[in-house]
C-alpha atoms as a PDB file:
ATOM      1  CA  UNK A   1       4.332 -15.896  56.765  1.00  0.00           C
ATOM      2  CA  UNK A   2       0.393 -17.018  57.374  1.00  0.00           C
ATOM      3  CA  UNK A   3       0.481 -19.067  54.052  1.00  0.00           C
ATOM      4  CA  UNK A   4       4.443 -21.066  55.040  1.00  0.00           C
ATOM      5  CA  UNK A   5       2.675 -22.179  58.437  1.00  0.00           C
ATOM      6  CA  UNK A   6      -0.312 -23.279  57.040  1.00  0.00           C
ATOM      7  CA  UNK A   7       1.841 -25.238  54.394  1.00  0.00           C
ATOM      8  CA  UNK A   8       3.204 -26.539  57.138  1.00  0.00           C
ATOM      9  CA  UNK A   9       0.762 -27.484  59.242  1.00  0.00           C
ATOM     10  CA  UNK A  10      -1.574 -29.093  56.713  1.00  0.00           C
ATOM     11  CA  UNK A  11      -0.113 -30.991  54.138  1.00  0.00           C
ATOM     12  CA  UNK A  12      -2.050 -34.525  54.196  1.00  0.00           C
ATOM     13  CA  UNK A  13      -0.649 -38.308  54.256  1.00  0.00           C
ATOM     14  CA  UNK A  14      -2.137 -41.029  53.257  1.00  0.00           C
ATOM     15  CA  UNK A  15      -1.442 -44.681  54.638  1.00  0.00           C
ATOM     16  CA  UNK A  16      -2.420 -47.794  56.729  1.00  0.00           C
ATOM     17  CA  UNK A  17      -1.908 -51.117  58.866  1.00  0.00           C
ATOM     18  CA  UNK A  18      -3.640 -53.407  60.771  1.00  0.00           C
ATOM     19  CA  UNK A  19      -6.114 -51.439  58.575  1.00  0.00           C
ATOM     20  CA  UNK A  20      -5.697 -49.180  56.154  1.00  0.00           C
ATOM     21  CA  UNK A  21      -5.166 -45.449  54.569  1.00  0.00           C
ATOM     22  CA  UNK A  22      -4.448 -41.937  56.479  1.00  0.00           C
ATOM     23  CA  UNK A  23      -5.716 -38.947  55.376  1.00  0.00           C
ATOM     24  CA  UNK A  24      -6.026 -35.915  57.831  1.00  0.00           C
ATOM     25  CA  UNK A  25      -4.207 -36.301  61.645  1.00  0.00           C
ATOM     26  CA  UNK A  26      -1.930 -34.971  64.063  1.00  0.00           C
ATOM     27  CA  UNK A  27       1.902 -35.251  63.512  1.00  0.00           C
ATOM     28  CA  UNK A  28       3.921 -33.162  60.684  1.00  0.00           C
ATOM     29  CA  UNK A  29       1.917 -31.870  58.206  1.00  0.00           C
ATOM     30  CA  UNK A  30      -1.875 -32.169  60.145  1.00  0.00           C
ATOM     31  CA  UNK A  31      -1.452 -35.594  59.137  1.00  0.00           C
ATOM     32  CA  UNK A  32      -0.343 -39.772  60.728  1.00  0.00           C
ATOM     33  CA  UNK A  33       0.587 -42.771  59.704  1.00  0.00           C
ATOM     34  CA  UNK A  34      -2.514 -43.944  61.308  1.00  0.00           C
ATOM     35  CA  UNK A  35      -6.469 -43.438  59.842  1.00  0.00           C
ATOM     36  CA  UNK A  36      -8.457 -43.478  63.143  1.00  0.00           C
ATOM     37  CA  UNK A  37     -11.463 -44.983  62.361  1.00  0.00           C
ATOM     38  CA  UNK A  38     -10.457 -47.430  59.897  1.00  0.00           C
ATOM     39  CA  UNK A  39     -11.831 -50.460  61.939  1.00  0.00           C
ATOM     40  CA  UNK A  40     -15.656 -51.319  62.669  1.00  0.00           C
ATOM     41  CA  UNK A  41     -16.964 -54.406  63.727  1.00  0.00           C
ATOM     42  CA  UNK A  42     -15.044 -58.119  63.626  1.00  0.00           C
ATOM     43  CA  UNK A  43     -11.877 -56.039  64.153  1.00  0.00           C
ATOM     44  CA  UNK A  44     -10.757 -58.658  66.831  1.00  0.00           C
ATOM     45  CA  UNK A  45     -12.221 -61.709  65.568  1.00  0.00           C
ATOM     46  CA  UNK A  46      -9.117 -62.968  62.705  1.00  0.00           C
ATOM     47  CA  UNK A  47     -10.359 -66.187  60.329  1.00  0.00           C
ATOM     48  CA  UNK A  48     -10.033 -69.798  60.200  1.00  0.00           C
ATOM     49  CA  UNK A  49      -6.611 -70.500  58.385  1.00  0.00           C
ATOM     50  CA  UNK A  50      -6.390 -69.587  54.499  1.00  0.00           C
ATOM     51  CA  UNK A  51      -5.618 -66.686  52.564  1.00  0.00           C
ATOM     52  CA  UNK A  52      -8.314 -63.770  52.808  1.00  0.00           C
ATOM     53  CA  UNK A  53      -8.753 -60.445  51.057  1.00  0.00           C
ATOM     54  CA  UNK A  54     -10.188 -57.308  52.659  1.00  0.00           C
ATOM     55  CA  UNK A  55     -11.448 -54.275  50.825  1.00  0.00           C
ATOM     56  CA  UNK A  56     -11.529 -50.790  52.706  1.00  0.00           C
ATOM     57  CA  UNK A  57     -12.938 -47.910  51.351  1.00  0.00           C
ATOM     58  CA  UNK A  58     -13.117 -44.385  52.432  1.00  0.00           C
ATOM     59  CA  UNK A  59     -14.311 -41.092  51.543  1.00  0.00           C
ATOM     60  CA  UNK A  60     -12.973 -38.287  53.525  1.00  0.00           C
ATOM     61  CA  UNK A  61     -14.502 -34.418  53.541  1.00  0.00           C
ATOM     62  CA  UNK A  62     -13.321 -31.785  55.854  1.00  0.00           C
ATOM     63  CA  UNK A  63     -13.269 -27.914  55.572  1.00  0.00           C
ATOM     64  CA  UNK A  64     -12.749 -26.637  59.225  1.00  0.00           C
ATOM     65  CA  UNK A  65      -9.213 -26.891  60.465  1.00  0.00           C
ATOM     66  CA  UNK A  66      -8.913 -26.438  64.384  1.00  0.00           C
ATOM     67  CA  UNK A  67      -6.150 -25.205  66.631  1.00  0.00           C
ATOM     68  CA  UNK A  68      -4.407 -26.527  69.840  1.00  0.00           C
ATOM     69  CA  UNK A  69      -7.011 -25.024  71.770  1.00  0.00           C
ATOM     70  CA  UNK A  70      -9.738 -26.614  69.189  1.00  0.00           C
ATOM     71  CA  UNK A  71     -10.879 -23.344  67.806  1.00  0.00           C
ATOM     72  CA  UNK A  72     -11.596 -22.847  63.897  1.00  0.00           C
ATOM     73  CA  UNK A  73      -8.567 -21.351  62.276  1.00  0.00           C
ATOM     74  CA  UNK A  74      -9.611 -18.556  59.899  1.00  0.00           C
ATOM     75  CA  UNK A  75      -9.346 -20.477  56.582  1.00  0.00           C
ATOM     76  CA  UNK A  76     -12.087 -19.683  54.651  1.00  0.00           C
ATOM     77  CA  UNK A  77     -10.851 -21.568  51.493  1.00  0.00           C
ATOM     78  CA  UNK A  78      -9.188 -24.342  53.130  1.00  0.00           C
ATOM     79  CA  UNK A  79     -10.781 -27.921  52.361  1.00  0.00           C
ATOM     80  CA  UNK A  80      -9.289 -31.270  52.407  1.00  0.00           C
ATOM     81  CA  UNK A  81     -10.597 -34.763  49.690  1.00  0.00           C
ATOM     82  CA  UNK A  82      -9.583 -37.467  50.040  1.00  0.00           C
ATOM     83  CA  UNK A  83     -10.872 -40.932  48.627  1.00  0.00           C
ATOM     84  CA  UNK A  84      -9.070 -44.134  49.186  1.00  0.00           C
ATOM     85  CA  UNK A  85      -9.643 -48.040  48.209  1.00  0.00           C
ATOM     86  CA  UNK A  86      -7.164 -49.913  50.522  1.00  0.00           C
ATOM     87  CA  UNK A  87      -6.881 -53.860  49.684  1.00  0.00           C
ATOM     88  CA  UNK A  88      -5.178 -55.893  52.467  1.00  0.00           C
ATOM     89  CA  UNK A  89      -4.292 -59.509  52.163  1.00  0.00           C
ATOM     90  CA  UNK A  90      -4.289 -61.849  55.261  1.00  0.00           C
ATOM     91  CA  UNK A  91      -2.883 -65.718  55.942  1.00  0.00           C
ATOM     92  CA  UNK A  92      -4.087 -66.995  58.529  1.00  0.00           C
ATOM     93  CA  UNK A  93      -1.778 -70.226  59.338  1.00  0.00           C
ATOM     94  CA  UNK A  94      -2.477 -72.982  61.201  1.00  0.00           C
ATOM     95  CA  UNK A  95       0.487 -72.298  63.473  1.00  0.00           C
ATOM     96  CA  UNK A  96       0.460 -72.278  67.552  1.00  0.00           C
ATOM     97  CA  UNK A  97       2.046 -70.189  69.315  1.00  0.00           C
ATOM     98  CA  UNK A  98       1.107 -69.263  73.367  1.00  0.00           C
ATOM     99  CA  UNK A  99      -2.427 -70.629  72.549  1.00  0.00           C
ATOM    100  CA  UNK A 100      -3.581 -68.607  69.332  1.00  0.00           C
ATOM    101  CA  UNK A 101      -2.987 -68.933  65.706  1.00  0.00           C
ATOM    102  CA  UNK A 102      -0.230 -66.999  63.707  1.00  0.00           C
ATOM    103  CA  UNK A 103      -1.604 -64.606  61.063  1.00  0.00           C
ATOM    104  CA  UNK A 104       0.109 -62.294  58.970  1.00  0.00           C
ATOM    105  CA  UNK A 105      -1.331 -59.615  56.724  1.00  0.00           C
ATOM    106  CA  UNK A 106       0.038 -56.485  54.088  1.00  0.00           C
ATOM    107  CA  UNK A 107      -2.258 -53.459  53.543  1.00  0.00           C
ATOM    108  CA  UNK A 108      -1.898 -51.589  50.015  1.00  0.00           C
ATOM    109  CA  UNK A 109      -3.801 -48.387  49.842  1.00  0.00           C
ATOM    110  CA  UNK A 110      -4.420 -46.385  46.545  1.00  0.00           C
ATOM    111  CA  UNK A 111      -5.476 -43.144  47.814  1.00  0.00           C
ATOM    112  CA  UNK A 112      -6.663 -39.768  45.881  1.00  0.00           C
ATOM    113  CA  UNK A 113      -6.311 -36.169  47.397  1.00  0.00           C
ATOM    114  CA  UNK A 114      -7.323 -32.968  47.098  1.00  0.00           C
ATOM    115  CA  UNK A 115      -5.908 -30.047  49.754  1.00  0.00           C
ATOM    116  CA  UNK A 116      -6.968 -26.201  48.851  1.00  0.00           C
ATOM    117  CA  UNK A 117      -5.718 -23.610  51.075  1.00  0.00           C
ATOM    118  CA  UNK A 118      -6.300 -20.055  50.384  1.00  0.00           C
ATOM    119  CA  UNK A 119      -4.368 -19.265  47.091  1.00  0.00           C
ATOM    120  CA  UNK A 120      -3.009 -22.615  46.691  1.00  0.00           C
ATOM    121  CA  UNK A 121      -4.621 -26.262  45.886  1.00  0.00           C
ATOM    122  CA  UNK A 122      -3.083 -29.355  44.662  1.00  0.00           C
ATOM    123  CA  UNK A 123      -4.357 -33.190  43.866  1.00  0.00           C
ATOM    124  CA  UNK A 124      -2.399 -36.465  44.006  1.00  0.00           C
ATOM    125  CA  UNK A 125      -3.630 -39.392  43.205  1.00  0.00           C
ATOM    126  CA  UNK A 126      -1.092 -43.078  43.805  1.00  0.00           C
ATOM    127  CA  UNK A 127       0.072 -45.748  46.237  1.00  0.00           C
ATOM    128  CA  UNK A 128       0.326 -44.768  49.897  1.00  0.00           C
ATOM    129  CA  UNK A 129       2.339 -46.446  52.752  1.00  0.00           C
ATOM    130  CA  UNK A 130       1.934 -49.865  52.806  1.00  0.00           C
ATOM    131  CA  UNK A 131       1.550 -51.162  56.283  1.00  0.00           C
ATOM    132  CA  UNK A 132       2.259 -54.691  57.187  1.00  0.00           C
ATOM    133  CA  UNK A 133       3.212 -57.224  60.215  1.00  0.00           C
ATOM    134  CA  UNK A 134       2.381 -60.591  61.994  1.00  0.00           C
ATOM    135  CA  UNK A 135      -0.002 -61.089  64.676  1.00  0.00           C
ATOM    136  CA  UNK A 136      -1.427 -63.769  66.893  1.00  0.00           C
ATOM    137  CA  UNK A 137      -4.994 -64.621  67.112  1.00  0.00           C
ATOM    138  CA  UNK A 138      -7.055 -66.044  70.152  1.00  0.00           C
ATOM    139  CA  UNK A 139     -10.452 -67.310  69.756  1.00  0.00           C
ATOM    140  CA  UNK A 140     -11.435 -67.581  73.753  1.00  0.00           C
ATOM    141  CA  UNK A 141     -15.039 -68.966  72.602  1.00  0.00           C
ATOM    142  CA  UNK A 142     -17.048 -68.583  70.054  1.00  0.00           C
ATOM    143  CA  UNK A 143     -18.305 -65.386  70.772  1.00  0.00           C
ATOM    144  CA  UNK A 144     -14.582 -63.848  72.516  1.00  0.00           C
ATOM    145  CA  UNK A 145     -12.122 -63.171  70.184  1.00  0.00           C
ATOM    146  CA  UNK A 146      -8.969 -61.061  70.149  1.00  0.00           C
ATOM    147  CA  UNK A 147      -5.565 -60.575  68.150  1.00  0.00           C
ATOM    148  CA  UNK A 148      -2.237 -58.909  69.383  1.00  0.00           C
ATOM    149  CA  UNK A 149      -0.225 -57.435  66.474  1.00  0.00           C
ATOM    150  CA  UNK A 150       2.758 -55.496  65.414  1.00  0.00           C
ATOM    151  CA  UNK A 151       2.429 -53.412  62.540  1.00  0.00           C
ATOM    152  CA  UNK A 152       4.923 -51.690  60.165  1.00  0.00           C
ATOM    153  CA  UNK A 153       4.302 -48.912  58.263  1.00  0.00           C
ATOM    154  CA  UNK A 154       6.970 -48.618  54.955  1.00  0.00           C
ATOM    155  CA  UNK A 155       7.452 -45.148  53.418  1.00  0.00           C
ATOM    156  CA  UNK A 156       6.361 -46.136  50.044  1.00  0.00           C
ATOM    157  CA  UNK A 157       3.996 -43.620  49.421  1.00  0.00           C
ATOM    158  CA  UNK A 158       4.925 -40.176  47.009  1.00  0.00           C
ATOM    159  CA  UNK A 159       6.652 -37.662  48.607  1.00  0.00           C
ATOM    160  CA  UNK A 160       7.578 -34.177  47.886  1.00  0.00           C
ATOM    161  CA  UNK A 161       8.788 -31.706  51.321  1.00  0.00           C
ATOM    162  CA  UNK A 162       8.064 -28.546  48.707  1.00  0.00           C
ATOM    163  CA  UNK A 163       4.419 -29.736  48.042  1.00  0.00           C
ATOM    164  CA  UNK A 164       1.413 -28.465  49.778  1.00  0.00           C
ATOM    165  CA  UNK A 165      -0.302 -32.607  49.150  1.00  0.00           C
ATOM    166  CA  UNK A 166       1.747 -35.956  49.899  1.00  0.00           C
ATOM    167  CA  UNK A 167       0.178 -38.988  49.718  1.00  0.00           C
ATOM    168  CA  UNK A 168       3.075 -40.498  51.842  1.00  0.00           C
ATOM    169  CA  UNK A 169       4.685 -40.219  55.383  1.00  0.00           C
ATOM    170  CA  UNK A 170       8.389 -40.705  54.290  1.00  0.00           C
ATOM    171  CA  UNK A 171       8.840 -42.003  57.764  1.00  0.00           C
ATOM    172  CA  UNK A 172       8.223 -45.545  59.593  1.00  0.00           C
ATOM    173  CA  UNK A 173       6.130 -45.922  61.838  1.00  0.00           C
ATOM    174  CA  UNK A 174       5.908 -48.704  64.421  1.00  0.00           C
ATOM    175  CA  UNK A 175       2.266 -49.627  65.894  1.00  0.00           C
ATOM    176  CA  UNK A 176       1.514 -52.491  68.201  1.00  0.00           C
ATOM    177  CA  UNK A 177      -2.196 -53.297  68.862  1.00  0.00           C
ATOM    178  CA  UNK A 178      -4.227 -55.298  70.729  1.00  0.00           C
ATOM    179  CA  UNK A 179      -8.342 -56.160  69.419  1.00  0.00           C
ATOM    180  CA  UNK A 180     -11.367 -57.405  70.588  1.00  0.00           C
ATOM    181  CA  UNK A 181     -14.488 -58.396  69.336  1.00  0.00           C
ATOM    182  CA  UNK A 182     -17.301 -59.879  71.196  1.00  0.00           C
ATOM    183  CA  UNK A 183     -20.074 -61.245  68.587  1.00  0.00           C
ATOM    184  CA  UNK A 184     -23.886 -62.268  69.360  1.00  0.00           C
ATOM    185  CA  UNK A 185     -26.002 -62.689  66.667  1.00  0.00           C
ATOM    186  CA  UNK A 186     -28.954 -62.362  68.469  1.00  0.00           C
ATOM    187  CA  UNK A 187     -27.543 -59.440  70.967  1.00  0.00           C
ATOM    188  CA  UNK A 188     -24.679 -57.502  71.954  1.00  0.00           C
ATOM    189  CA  UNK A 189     -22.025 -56.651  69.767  1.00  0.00           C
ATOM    190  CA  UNK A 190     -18.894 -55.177  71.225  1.00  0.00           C
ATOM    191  CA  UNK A 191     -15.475 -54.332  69.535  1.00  0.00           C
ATOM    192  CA  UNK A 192     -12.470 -52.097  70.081  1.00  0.00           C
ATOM    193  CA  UNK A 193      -8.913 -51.868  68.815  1.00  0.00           C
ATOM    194  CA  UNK A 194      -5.911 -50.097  71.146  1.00  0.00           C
ATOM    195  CA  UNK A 195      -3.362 -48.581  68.655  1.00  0.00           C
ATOM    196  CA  UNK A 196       0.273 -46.954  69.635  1.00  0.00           C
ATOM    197  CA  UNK A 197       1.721 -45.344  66.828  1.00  0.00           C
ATOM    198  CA  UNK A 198       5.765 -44.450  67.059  1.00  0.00           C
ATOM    199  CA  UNK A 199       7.220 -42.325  64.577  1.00  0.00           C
ATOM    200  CA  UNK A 200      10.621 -42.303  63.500  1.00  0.00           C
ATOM    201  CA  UNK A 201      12.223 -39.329  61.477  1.00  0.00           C
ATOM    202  CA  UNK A 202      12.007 -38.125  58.518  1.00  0.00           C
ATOM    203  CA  UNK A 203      15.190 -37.920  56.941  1.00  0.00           C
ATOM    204  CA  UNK A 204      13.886 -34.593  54.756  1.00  0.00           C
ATOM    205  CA  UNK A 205      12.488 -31.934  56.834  1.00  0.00           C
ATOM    206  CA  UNK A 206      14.046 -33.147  60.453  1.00  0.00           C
ATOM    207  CA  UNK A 207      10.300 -33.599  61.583  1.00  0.00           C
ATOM    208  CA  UNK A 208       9.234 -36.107  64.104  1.00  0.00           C
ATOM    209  CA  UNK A 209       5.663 -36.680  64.443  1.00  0.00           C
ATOM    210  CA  UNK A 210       5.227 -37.162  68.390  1.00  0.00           C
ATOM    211  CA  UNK A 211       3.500 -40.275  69.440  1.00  0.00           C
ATOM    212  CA  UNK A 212       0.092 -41.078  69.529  1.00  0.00           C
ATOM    213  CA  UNK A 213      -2.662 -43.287  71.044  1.00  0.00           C
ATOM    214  CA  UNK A 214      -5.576 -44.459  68.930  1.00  0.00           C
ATOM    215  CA  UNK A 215      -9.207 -46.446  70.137  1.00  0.00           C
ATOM    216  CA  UNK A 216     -11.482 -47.152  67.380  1.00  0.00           C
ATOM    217  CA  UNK A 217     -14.601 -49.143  68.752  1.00  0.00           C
ATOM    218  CA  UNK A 218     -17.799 -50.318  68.051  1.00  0.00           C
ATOM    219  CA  UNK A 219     -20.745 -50.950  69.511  1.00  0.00           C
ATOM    220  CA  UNK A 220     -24.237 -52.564  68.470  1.00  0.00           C
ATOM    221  CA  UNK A 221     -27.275 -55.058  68.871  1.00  0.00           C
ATOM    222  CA  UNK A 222     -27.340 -57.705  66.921  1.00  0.00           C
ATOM    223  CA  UNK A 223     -31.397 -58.647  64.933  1.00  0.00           C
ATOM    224  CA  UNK A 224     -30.819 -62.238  64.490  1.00  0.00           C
ATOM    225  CA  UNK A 225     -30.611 -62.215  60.495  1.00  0.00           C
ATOM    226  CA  UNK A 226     -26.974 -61.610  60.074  1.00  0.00           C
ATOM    227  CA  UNK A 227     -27.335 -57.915  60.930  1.00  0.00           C
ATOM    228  CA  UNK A 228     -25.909 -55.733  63.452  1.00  0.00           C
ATOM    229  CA  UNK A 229     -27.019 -51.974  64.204  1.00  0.00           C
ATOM    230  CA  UNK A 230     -24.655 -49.748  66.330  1.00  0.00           C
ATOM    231  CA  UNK A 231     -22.451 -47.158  66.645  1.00  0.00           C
ATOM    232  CA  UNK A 232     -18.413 -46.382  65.215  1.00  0.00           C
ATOM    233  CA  UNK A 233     -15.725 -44.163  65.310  1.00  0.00           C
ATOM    234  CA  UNK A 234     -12.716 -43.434  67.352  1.00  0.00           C
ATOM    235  CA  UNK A 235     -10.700 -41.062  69.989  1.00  0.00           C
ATOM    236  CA  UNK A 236      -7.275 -40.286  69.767  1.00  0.00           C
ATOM    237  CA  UNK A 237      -4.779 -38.581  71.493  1.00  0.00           C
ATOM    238  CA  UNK A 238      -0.775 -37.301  70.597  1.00  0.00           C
ATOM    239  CA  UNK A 239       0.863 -38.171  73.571  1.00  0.00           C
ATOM    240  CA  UNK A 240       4.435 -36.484  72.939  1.00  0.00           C
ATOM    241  CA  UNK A 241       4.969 -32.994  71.195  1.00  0.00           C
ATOM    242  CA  UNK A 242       6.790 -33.325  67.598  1.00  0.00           C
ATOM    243  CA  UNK A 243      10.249 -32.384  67.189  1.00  0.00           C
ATOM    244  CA  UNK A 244      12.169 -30.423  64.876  1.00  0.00           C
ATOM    245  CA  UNK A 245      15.468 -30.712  64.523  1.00  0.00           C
ATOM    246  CA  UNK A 246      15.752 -32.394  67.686  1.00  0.00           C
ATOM    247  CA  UNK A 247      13.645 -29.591  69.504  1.00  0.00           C
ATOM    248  CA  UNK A 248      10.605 -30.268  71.071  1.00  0.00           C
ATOM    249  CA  UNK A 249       7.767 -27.802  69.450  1.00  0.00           C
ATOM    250  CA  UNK A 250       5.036 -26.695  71.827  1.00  0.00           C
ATOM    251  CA  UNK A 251       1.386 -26.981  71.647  1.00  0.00           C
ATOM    252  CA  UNK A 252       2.180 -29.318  68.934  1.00  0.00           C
ATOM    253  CA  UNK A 253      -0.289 -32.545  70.404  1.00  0.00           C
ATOM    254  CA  UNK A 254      -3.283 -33.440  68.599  1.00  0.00           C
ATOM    255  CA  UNK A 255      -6.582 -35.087  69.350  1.00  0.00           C
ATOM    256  CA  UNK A 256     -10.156 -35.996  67.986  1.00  0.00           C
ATOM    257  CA  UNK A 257     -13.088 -37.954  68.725  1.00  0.00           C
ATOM    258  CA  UNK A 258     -15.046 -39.557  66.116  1.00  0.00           C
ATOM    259  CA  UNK A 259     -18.792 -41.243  66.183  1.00  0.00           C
ATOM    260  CA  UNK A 260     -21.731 -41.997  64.180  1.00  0.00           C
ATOM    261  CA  UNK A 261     -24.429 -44.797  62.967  1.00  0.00           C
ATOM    262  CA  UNK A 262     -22.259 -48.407  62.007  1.00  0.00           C
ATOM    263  CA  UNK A 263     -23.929 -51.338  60.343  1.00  0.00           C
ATOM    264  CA  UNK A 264     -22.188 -55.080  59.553  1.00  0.00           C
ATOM    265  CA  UNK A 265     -23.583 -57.419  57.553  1.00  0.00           C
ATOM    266  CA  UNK A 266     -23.050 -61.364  57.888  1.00  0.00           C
ATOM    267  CA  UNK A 267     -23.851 -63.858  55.711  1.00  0.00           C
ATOM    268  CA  UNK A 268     -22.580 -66.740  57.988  1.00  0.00           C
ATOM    269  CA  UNK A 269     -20.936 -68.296  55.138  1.00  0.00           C
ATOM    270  CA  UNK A 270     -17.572 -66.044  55.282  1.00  0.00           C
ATOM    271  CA  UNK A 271     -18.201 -63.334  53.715  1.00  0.00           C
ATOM    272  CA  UNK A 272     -19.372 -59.992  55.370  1.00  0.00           C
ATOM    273  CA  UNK A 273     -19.669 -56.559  55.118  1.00  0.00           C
ATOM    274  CA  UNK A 274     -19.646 -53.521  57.491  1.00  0.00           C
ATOM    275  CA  UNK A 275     -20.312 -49.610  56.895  1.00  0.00           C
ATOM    276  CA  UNK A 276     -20.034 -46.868  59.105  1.00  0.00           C
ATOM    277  CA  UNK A 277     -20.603 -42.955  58.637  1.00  0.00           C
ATOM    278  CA  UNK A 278     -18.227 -40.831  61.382  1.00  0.00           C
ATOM    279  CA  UNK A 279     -18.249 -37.604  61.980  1.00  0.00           C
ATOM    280  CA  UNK A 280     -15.321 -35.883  63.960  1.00  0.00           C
ATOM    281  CA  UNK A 281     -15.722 -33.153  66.993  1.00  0.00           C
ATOM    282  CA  UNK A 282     -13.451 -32.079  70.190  1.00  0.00           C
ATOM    283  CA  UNK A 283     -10.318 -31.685  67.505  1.00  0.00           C
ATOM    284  CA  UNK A 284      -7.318 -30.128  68.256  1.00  0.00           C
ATOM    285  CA  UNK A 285      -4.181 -29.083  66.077  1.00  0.00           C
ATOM    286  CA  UNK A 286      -5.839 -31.011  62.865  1.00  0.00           C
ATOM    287  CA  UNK A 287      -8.723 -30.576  60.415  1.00  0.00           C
ATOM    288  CA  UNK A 288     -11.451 -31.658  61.344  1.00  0.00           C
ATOM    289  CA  UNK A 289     -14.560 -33.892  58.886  1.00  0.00           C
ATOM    290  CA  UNK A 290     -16.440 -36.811  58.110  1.00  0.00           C
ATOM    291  CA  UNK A 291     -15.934 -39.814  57.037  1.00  0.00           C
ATOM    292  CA  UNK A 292     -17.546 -42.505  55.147  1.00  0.00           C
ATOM    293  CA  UNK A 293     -15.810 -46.325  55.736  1.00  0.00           C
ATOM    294  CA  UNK A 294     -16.858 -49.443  53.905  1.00  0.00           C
ATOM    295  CA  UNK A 295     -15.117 -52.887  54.752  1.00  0.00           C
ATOM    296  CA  UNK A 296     -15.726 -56.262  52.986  1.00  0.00           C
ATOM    297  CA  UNK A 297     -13.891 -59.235  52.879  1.00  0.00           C
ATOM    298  CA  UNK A 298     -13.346 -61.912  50.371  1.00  0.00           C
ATOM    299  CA  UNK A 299     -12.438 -65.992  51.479  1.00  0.00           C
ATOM    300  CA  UNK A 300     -10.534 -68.212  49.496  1.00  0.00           C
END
């Protein structure tokens, strides 16, 4: 009885959208279509027009698993890996629409995982949801910037309802967003990205991962040689319970805050790179870990 609700309360997805791959959150499973955390600074500020490539990576440890009222659940063995390299490709057009430029972008993550619970452990390694969607970009002056979106998430990843690991939702998942970014090389650096993520069913298990509300920000200073020292991570919170079978399960909400040290790197010619280390605390009905995220991004 213990071991069928851990099954079914941790069994980890992997995915992404307006950035990138999910490992451990709230919803069906422990897990979202979502990553919190995924974004760090320039989140809000989109290109000039041309084709771009961004590289996320993560790396994803976590060994404490909390319940709804956030205290450890007695899993001695349990531990969740998860590495991921997510590659998302972005046109920027040259198109006008209500004042800001059209963009569109696909995210593609390749994600490998790892969940051990006691007497059971399994690894996956593949393609995860890919996430995709248009947007509209506003540059308000050259340090203001922001972008409102609507992301997709496809069920493309691997999915098995018998295994303990999935590296996919087998659900959609509809996110709008809105970003920010306000950039000063020589001072402060602000950025945050509002995330709703809507769940529809899946069609296997009856499950539907209630709704949820993601931040991720970032904050730093900027030294006046392309880089900027600060502070990442994320808070998020499930704002409906999840359903089964069309009944609403209790205590079923989830929630986490995120933070740690965050560093970008600019080398005013286009290309740029950011890396943050966060570590998660005041979790509820998920596991709870640290993170490592790298971004770069490649002009052409």
């Amino acid at each position: 009885m213990k071991l069928k609700l851990v099954r079914n309360r941790i069994v980890i997805a992997a995915a992404l959208m307006s950035c990138v791959v999910s490992v451990v959150q709230a919803g069906e499973g422990g897990g979202s279509s979502y990553n919190g955390g995924v974004e760090n600074f320039l989140v809000g500020a989109a290109p000039p027009p041309g084709f771009y490539v961004l590289s996320y990576g993560n790396v994803y440890r976590a060994d404490t698993l909390k319940d709804g009222r956030g205290n450890d659940v007695p899993l001695p063995e349990f531990k969740v890996s998860a590495n991921a390299l997510a590659t998302r490709f972005v046109w920027s057009t040259p198109t006008s629409v209500a004042g800001g430029n059209v963009v569109w972008h696909a995210i593609v993550p390749l994600v490998d995982l790892k969940v051990q619970v006691p007497g059971l452990s399994q690894k996956k390694t593949g393609i995860g949801d890919i996430t995709f969607g248009p947007g509209l970009a506003f540059h308000h002056s050259p340090k203001l910037h922001s972008v409102v979106a609507l992301d997709l998430v496809a069920p493309t990843g691997g999915y098995n309802r018998n295994d303990l690991t999935n590296i996919g939702r087998n659900y959609w998942s509809v996110q709008p967003l809105y970003t920010v970014s306000y950039i000063d090389p020589t001072g402060f650096n602000g950025d945050f990205k509002l995330t709703g993520n809507f769940n529809q069913r899946n069609k296997d298990t009856d499950y539907k991962s209630g709704s949820e509300l993601y931040l991720d920000y970032s904050a730093g200073w900027g030294l006046g040689n392309g880089w900027v020292l600060g502070v990442g991570g994320y808070a998020m919170r499930q704002l409906s319970n999840d359903t089964q079978a069309g009944v609403s399960l209790p205590d079923s909400k989830g929630e986490a805050f995120a933070i740690g040290p965050s560093v970008k790197y600019d080398n005013g010619k286009g290309w740029f790179i950011t890396a943050k280390l966060q570590r998660e605390m005041s979790v509820k009905n998920r596991p709870q870990g640290h993170a490592l995220w790298i971004k770069t991004i490649i002009p052409f």
